[in-house]
Protein backbone atom coordinates (compact mmCIF):
# COMPACT_ATOMS: atom_id res chain seq x y z
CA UNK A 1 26.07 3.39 8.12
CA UNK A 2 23.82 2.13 5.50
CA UNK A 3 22.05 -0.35 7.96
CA UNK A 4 21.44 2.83 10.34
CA UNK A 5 20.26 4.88 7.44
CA UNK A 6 17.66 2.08 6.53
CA UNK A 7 16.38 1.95 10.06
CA UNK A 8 16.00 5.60 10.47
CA UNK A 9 14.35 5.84 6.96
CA UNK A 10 11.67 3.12 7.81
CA UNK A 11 11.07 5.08 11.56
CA UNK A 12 10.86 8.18 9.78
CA UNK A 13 8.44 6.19 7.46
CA UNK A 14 6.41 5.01 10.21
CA UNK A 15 6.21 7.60 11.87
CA UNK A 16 5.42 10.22 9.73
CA UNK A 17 2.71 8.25 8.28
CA UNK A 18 0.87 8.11 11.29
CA UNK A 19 1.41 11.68 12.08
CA UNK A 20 0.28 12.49 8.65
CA UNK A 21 -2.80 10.77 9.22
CA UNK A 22 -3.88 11.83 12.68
CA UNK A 23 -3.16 15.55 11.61
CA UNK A 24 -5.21 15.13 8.31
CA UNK A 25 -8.27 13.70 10.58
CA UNK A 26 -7.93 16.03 13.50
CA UNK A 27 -8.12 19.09 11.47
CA UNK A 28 -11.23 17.55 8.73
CA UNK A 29 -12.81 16.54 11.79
CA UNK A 30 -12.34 19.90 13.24
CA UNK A 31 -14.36 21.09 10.33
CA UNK A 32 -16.85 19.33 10.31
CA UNK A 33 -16.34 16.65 7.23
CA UNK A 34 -18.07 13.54 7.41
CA UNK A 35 -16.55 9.96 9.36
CA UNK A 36 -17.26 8.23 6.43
CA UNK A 37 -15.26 10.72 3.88
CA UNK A 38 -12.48 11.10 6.50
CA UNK A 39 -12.27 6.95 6.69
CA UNK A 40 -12.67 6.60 2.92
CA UNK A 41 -10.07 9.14 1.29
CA UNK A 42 -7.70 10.50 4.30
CA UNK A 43 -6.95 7.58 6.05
CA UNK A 44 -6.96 5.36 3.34
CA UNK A 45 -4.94 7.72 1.41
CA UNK A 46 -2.61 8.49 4.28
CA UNK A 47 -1.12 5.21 4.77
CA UNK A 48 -0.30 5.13 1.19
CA UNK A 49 1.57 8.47 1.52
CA UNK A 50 5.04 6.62 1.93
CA UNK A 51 4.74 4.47 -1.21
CA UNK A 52 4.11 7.45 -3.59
CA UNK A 53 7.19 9.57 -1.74
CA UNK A 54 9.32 6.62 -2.37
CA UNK A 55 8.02 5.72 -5.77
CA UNK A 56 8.45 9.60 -7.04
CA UNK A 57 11.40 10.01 -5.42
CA UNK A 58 12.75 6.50 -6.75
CA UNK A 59 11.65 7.59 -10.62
CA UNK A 60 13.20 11.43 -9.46
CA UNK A 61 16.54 9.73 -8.63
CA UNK A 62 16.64 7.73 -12.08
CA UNK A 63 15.52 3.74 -10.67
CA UNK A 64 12.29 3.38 -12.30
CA UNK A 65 12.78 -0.64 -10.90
CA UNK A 66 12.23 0.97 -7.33
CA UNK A 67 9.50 3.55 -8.62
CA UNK A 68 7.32 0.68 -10.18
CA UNK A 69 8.40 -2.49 -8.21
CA UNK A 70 7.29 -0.23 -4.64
CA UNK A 71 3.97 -0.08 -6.19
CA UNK A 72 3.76 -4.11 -7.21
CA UNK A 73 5.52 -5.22 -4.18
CA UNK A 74 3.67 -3.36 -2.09
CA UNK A 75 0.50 -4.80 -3.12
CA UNK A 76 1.63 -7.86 -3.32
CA UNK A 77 3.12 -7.52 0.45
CA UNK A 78 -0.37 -6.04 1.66
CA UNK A 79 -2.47 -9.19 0.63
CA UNK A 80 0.55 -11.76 1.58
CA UNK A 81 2.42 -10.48 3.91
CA UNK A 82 -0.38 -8.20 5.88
CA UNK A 83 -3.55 -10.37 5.27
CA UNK A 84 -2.09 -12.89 6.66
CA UNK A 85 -0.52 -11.48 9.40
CA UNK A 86 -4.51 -9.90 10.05
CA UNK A 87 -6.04 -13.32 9.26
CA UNK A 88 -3.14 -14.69 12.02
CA UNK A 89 -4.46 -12.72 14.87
CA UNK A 90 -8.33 -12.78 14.40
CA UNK A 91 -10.15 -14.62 11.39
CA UNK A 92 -11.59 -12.07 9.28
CA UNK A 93 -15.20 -12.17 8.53
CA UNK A 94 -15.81 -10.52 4.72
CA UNK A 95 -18.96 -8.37 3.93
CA UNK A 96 -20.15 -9.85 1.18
CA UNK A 97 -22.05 -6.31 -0.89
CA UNK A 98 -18.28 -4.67 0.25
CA UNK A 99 -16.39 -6.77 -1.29
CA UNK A 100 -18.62 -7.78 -4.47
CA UNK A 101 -17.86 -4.03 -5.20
CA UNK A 102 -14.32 -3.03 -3.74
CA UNK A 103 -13.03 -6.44 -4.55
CA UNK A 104 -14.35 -6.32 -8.11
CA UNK A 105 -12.34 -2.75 -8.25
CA UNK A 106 -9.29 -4.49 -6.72
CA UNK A 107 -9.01 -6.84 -9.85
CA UNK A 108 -9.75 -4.45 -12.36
CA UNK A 109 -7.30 -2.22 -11.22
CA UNK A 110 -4.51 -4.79 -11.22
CA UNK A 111 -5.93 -5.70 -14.51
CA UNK A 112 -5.55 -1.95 -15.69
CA UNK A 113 -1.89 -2.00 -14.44
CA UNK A 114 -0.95 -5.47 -16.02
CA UNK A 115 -1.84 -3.78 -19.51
CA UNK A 116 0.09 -0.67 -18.76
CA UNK A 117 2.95 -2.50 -17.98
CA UNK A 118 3.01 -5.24 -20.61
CA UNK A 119 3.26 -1.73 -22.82
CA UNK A 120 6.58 -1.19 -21.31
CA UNK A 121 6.55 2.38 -20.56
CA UNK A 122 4.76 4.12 -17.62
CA UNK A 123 3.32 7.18 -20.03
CA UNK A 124 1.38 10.29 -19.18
CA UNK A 125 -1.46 9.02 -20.54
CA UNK A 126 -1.75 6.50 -18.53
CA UNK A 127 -1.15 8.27 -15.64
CA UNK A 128 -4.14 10.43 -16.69
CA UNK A 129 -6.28 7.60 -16.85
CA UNK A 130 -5.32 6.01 -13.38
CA UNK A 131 -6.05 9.19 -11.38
CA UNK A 132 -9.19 10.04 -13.48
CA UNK A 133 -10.25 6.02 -12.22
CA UNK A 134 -9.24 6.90 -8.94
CA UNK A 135 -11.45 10.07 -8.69
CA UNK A 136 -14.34 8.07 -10.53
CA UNK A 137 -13.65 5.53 -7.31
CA UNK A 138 -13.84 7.52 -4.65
CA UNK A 139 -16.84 9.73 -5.49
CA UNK A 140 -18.68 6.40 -6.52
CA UNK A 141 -18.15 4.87 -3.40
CA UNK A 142 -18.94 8.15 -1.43
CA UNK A 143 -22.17 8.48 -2.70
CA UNK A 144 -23.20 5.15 -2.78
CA UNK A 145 -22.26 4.59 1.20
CA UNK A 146 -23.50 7.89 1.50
CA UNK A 147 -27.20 7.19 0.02
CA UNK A 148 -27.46 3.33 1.15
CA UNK A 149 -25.98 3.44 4.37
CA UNK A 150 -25.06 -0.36 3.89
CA UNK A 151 -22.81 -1.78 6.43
CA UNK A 152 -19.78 -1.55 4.69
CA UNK A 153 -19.87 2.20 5.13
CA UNK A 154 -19.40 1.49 9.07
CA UNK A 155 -16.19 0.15 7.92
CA UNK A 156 -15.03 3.50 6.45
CA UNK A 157 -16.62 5.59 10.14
CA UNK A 158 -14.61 2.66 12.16
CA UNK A 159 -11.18 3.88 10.56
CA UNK A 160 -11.71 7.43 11.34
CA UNK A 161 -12.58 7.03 14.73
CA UNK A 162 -9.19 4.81 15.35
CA UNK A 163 -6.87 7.74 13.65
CA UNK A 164 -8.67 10.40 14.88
CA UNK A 165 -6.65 12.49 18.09
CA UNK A 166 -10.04 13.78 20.30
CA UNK A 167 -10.40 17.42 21.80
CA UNK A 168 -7.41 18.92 19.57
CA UNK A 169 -7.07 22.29 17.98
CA UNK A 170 -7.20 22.67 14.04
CA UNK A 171 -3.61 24.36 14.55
CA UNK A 172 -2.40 21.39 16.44
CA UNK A 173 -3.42 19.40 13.84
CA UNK A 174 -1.95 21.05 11.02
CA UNK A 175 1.20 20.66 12.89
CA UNK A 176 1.43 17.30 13.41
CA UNK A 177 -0.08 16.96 9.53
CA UNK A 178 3.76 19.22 8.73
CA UNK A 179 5.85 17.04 10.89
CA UNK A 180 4.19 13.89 9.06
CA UNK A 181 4.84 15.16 5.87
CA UNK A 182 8.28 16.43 6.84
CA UNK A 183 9.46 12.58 8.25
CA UNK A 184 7.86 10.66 5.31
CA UNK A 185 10.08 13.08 3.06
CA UNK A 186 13.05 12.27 4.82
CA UNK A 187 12.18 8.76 5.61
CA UNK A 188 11.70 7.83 1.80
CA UNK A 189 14.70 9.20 0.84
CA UNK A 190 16.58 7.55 3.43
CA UNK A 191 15.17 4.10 2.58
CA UNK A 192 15.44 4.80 -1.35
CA UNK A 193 19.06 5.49 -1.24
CA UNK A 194 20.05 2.95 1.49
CA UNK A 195 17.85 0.29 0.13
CA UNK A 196 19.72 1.07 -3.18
CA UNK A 197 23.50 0.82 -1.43
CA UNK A 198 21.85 -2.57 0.11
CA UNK A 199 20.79 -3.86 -3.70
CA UNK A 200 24.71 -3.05 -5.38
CA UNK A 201 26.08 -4.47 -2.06
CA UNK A 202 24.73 -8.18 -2.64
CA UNK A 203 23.87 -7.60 -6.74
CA UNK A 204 20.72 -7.27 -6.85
CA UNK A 205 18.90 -4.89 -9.22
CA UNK A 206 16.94 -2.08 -8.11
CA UNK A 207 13.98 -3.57 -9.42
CA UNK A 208 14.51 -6.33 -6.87
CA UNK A 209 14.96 -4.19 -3.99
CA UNK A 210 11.94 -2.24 -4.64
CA UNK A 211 9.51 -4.99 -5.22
CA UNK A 212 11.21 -6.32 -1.26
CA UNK A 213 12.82 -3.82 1.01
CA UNK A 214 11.61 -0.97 0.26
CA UNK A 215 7.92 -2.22 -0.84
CA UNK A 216 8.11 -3.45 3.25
CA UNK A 217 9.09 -0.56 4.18
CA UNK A 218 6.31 1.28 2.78
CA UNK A 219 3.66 -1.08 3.55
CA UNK A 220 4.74 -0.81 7.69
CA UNK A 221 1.62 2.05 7.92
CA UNK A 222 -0.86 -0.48 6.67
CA UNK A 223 0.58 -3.19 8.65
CA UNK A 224 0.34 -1.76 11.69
CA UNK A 225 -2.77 0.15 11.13
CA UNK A 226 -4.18 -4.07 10.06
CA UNK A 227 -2.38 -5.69 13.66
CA UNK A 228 -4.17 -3.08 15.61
CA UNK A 229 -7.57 -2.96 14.22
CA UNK A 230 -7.46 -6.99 14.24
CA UNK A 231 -6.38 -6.86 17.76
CA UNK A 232 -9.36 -4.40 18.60
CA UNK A 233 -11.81 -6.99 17.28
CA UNK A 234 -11.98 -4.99 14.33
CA UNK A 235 -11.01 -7.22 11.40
CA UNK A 236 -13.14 -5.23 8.43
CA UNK A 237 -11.55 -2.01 9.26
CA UNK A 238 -7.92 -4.17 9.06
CA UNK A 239 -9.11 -5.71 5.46
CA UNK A 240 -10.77 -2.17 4.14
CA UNK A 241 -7.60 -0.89 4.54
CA UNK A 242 -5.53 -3.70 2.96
CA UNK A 243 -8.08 -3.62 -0.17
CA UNK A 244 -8.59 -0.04 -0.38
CA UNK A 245 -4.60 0.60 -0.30
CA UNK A 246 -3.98 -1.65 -2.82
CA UNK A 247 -6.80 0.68 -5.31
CA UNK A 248 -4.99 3.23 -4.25
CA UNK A 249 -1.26 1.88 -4.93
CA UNK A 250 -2.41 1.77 -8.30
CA UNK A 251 -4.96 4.72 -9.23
CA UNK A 252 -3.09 7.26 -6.82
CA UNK A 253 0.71 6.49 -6.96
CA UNK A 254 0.57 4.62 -10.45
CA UNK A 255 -1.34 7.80 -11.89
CA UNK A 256 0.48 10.38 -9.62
CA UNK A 257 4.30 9.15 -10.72
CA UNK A 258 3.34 8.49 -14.36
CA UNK A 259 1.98 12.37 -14.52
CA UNK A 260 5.34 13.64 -12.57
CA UNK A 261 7.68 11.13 -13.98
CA UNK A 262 7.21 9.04 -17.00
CA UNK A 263 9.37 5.87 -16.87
CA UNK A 264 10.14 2.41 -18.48
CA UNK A 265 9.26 -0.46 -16.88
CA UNK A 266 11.96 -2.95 -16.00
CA UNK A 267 11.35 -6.11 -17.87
CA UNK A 268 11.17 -8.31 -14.79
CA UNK A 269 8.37 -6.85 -13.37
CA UNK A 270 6.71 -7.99 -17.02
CA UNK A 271 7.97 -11.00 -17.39
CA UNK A 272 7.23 -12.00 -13.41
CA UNK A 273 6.06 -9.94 -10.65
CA UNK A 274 3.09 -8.19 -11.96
CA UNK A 275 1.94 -11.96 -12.50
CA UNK A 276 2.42 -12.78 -9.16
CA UNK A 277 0.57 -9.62 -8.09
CA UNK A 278 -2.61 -10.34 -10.28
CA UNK A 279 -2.59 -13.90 -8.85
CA UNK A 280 -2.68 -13.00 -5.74
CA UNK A 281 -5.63 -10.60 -6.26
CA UNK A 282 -7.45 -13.58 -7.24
CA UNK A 283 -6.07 -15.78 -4.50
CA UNK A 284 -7.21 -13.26 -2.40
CA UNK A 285 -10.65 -13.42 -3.86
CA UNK A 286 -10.93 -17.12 -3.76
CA UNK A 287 -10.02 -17.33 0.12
CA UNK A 288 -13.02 -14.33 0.51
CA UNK A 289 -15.18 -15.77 -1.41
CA UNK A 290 -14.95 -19.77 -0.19
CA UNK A 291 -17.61 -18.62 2.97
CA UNK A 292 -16.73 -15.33 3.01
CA UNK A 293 -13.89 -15.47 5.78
CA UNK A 294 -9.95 -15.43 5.68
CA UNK A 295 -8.95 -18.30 8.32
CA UNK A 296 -5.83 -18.50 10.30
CA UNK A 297 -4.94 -21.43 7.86
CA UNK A 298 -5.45 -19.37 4.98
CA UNK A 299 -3.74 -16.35 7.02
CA UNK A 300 -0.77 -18.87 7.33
CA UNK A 301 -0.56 -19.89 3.77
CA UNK A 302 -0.42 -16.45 2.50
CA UNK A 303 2.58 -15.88 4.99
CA UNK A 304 4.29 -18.85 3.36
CA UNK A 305 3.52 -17.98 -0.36
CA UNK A 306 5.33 -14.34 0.44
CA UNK A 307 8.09 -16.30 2.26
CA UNK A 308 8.62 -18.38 -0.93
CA UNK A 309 8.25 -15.57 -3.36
CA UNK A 310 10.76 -13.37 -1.14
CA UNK A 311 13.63 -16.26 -1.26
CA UNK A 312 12.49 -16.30 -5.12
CA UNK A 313 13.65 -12.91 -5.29
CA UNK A 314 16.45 -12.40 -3.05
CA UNK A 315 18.21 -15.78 -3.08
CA UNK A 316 20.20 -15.30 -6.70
CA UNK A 317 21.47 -12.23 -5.46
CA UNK A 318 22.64 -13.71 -1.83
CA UNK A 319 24.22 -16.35 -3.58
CA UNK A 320 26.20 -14.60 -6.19
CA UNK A 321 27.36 -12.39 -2.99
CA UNK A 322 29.03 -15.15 -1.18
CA UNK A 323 30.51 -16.52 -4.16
CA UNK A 324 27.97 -19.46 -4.76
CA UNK A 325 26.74 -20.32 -7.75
């Protein structure tokens, strides 16, 4: 029952996001708003809709490990896990004035996060100053594509055009918006609560299964939004998305759950994983930066490094489950 649960929680998840996002773009587009303001804040936005409905509803239901690991393991899953997935299926060339800017935003963000958590507690405050960064972000980077018209603003128009539904009605969107929200809802509280069952079952701590399972199941928008962009040919949309997600993991659901829901932070996600998400950051900047394109070999080292720090994280608990020390 819990295994069905799961599946129907990360379907829902799926799902929904993409319904959330097609609706959202139908109906601005409808309006007449920009490509590159739909690409840069609804669809960037709208694949990180699941993460911040589990993460509130994690810190709601009294696991602050799930709340905060969701956010680290999800970022830590976009540039292992989905990078190199992306990297897998087409090389990825990097725009060099993109990244010197979005990348630079990337690391100070995870910088920004490491301090908050090394304080221990997720506070208000903080949470004030994450979503006022987040604004700060957006408009900056809306007004600077907007004014130089540099090439990394196509980026932003190419991922409206791929979510966008063509010849629909404003009311049609706004439906399918509803039934997006509506299924992530239900799809985050059916992987929170099953993914919790799944953590007592094989003693693991909901830390743990946040900063995995559910920080997977969360990231599946992004994913597949990545594999098809990358299939299209269209690798910078695919790596936009992975670095602008990961801002947004951060500023948006960071700031968002520390306004709704002040919480501790597990001492784990001190001690290790907010470590391993900072190095990646940087890994990830090293692999841009060394010719300014992700190979397939460097695509199929970052699948390996998640592969290692999964076991890292799930092993103890398998083995204490089948009685092995």
């Amino acid at each position: 029952m819990v295994i069905l649960q799961l599946i129907g929680g990360l379907v829902l998840l799926l799902v929904g996001g993409e319904a959330l996002v097609r609706g959202s773009v139908a109906v601005a587009t409808r309006l007449g708003v920009s490509k590159l303001f739909i690409g840069l804040t609804l669809v960037g936005f709208g694949t990180s809709m699941p993460e911040l409905v589990a993460s509130l509803q994690g810190a709601f239901a009294g696991y602050p490990g799930v709340a905060i690991g969701n956010i680290v393991g999800s970022n830590i899953a976009n540039v292992l896990l989905i990078l190199g997935i992306t990297a897998l299926i087409l090389p990825i060339t990097v725009k060099r004035e993109a990244f010197q800017r979005d990348g630079a935003v990337l690391l100070l963000s995870s910088l920004i996060l490491l301090a908050v958590i090394l304080t221990g507690y997720l506070s208000r405050w903080a949470g004030f100053v994450l979503v006022g960064l987040l604004l700060a972000y957006t408009i900056y980077t809306y007004v600077v594509e907007r004014r130089a018209e540099q090439a990394s603003g196509d980026v932003y128009e190419a991922e409206a055009d791929q979510a966008s539904y063509p010849n629909i009605s404003i009311l049609w969107g706004l439906g399918i918006f509803a039934a997006g929200v509506i299924g992530i809802i239900t799809g985050a509280s059916l992987l929170v609560s099953s993914s919790v069952a799944i953590a007592h079952s094989i003693g693991v701590s909901d830390a743990v299964i946040g900063l995995t399972l559910v920080a997977i199941g969360t990231s599946l928008p992004e994913l597949v939004t990545s594999a098809i962009a990358a299939i299209r040919g269209h690798v910078e949309v695919a790596f936009g998305n992975i670095v602008g997600s990961n801002i947004f993991n951060i500023f948006g659901i960071g700031g968002v759950t520390a306004l709704v829901v002040p919480i501790p932070v597990p001492p784990v996600i001190a001690q290790v994983d907010i470590w391993v998400m900072v190095g990646t950051v940087i890994l990830m900047a090293i692999a841009c930066v060394t010719g300014w394109r992700v190979s397939r070999r460097e695509g199929l080292f970052f699948l390996l490094c998640y592969a290692a720090y999964m076991a890292f994280q799930l092993l103890p608990g398998l083995r204490a489950a089948v009685g092995i020390v």
